[in-house]
Protein backbone atom coordinates (compact mmCIF):
# COMPACT_ATOMS: atom_id res chain seq x y z
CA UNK A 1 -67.60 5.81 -91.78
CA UNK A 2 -66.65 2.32 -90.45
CA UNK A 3 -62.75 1.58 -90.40
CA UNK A 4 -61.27 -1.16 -89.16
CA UNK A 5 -57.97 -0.34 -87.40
CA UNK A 6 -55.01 -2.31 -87.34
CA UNK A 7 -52.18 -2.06 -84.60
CA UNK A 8 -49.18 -1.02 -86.66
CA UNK A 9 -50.30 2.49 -87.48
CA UNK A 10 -50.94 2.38 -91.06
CA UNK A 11 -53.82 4.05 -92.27
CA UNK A 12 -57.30 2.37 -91.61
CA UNK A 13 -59.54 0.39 -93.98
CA UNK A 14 -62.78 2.15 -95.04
CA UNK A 15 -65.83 0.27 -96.30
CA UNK A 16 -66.67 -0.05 -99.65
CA UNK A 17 -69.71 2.15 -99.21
CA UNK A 18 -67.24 4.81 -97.52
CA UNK A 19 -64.85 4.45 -100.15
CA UNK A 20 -67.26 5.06 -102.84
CA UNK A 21 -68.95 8.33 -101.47
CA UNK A 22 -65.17 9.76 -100.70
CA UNK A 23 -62.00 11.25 -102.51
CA UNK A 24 -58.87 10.63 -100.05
CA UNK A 25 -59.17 7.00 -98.57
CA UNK A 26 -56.31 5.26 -100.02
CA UNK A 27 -57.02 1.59 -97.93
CA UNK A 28 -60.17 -0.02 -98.43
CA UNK A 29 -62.11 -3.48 -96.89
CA UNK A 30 -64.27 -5.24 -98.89
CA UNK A 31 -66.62 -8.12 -97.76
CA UNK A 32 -67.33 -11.01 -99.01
CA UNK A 33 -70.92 -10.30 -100.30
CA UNK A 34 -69.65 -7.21 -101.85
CA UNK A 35 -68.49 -6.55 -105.43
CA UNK A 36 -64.88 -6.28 -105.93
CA UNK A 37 -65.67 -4.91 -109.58
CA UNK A 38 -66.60 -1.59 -107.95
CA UNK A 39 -63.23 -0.77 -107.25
CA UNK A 40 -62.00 -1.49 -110.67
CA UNK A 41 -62.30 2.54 -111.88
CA UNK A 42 -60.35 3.30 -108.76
CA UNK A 43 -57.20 0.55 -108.58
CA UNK A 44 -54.76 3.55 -109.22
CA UNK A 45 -55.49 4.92 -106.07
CA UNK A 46 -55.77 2.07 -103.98
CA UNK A 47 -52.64 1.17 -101.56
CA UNK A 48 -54.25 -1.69 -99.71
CA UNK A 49 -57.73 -3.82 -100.22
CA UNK A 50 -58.21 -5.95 -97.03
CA UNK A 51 -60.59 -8.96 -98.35
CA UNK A 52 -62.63 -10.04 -95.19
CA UNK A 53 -63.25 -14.28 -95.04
CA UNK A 54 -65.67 -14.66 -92.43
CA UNK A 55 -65.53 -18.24 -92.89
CA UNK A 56 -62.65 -20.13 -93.91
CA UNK A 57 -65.32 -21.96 -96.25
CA UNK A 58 -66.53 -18.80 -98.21
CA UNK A 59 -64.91 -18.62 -101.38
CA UNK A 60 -65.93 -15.51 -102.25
CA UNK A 61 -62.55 -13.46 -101.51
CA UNK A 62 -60.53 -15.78 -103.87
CA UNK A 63 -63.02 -14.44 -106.55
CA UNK A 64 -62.29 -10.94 -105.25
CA UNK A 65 -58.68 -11.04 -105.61
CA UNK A 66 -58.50 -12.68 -108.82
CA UNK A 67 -60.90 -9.89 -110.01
CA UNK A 68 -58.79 -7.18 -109.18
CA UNK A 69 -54.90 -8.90 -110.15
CA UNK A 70 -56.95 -9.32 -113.54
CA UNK A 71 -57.90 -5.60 -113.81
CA UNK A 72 -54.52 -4.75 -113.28
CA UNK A 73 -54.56 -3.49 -109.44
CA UNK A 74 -51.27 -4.30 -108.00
CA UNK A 75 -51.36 -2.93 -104.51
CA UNK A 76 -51.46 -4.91 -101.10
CA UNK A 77 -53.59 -7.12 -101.21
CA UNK A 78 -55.15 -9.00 -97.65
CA UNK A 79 -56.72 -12.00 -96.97
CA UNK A 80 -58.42 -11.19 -93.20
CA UNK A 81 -60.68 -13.27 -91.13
CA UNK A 82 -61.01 -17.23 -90.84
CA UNK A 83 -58.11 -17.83 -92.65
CA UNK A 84 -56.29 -21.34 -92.28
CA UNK A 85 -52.87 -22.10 -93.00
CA UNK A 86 -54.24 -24.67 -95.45
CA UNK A 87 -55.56 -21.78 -97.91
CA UNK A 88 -52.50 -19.69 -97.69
CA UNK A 89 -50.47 -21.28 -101.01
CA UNK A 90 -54.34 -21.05 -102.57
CA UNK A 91 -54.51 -17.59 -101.34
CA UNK A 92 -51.21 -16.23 -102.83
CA UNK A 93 -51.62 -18.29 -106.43
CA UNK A 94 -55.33 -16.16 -106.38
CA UNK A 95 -53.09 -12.66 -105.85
CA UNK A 96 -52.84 -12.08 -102.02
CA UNK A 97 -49.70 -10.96 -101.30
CA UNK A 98 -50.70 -10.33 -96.93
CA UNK A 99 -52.75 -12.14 -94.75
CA UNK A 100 -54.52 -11.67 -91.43
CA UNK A 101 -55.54 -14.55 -89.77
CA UNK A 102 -58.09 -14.03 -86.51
CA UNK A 103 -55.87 -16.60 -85.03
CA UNK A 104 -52.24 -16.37 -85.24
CA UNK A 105 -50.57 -18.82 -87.64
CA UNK A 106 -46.99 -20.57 -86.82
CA UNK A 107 -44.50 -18.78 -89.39
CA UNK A 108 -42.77 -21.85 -90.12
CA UNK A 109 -46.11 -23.78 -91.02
CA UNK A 110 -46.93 -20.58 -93.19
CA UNK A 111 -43.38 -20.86 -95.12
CA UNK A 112 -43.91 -24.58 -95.30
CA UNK A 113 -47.05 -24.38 -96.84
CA UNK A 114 -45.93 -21.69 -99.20
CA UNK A 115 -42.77 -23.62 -100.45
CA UNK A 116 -44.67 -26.88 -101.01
CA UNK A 117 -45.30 -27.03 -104.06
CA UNK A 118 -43.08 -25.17 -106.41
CA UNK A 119 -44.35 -25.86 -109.54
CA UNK A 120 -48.12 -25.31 -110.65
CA UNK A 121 -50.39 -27.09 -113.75
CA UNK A 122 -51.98 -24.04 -114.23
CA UNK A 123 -52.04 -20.05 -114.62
CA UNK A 124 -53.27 -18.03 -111.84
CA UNK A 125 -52.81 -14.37 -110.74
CA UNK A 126 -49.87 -15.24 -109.06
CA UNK A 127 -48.04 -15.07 -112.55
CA UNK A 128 -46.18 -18.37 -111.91
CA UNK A 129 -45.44 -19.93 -115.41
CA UNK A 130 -47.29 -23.59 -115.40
CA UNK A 131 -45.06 -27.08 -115.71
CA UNK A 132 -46.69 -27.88 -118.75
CA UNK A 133 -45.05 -24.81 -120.27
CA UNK A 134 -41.88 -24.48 -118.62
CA UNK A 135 -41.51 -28.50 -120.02
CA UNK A 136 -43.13 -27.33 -123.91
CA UNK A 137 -42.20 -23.88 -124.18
């Protein structure tokens, strides 16, 4: 089993594969080739997915989160790896709700980016209600 440990003592991330062939893991890492659909029959369980972004130009992991906010999984939910400050308000309005950078970020940049823009055109999984609808009802 491969985990991937993190430094405030909460419980480690299996792999998928690990995950899948085991009954107690209750933190799981998924990559960004693998299908975030396979943990669909098992989001009731689930008290973290870490989403690896191995480049902050793969996509992939905003498909992954918006996969499993749409099933209904409503655990932590972490955006690790090459991870910008520029793709944290993208992040969050795709259901992350933690990140991990490799390299640290500057908190205020983070809450700057965040707070930018308050108002959205359109649904996401972040369940923020769009303009067009808070101005038409």
């Amino acid at each position: 089993m491969v985990e991937h440990l993190h430094s405030d003592g909460e419980e480690p991330c299996v792999t998928l594969d690990a995950f899948l062939s085991q009954s107690n893991a209750t933190a799981v890492r998924l990559e960004s080739d693998e299908d975030a659909r396979a943990l669909i029959p098992h989001l009731d369980r689930l008290a973290l997915i870490e989403v690896a972004f191995p480049k902050f130009r793969d996509g992939r992991g905003y498909s992954s989160a918006r996969i499993l906010r749409e099933a209904g999984y409503a655990g932590e939910l972490r955006a690790q790896g090459d991870v910008l400050v520029d793709q944290i308000a993208y992040l969050k309005r795709c259901g992350f709700d933690s990140f991990a950078p490799e390299k640290a970020l500057n908190p205020a940049d983070v809450e700057a980016a965040l707070a930018r823009w308050p108002e959205h055109y359109q649904g996401a999984a972040d369940g923020a209600v769009p303009i067009w609808k808070l101005r038409h009802g």
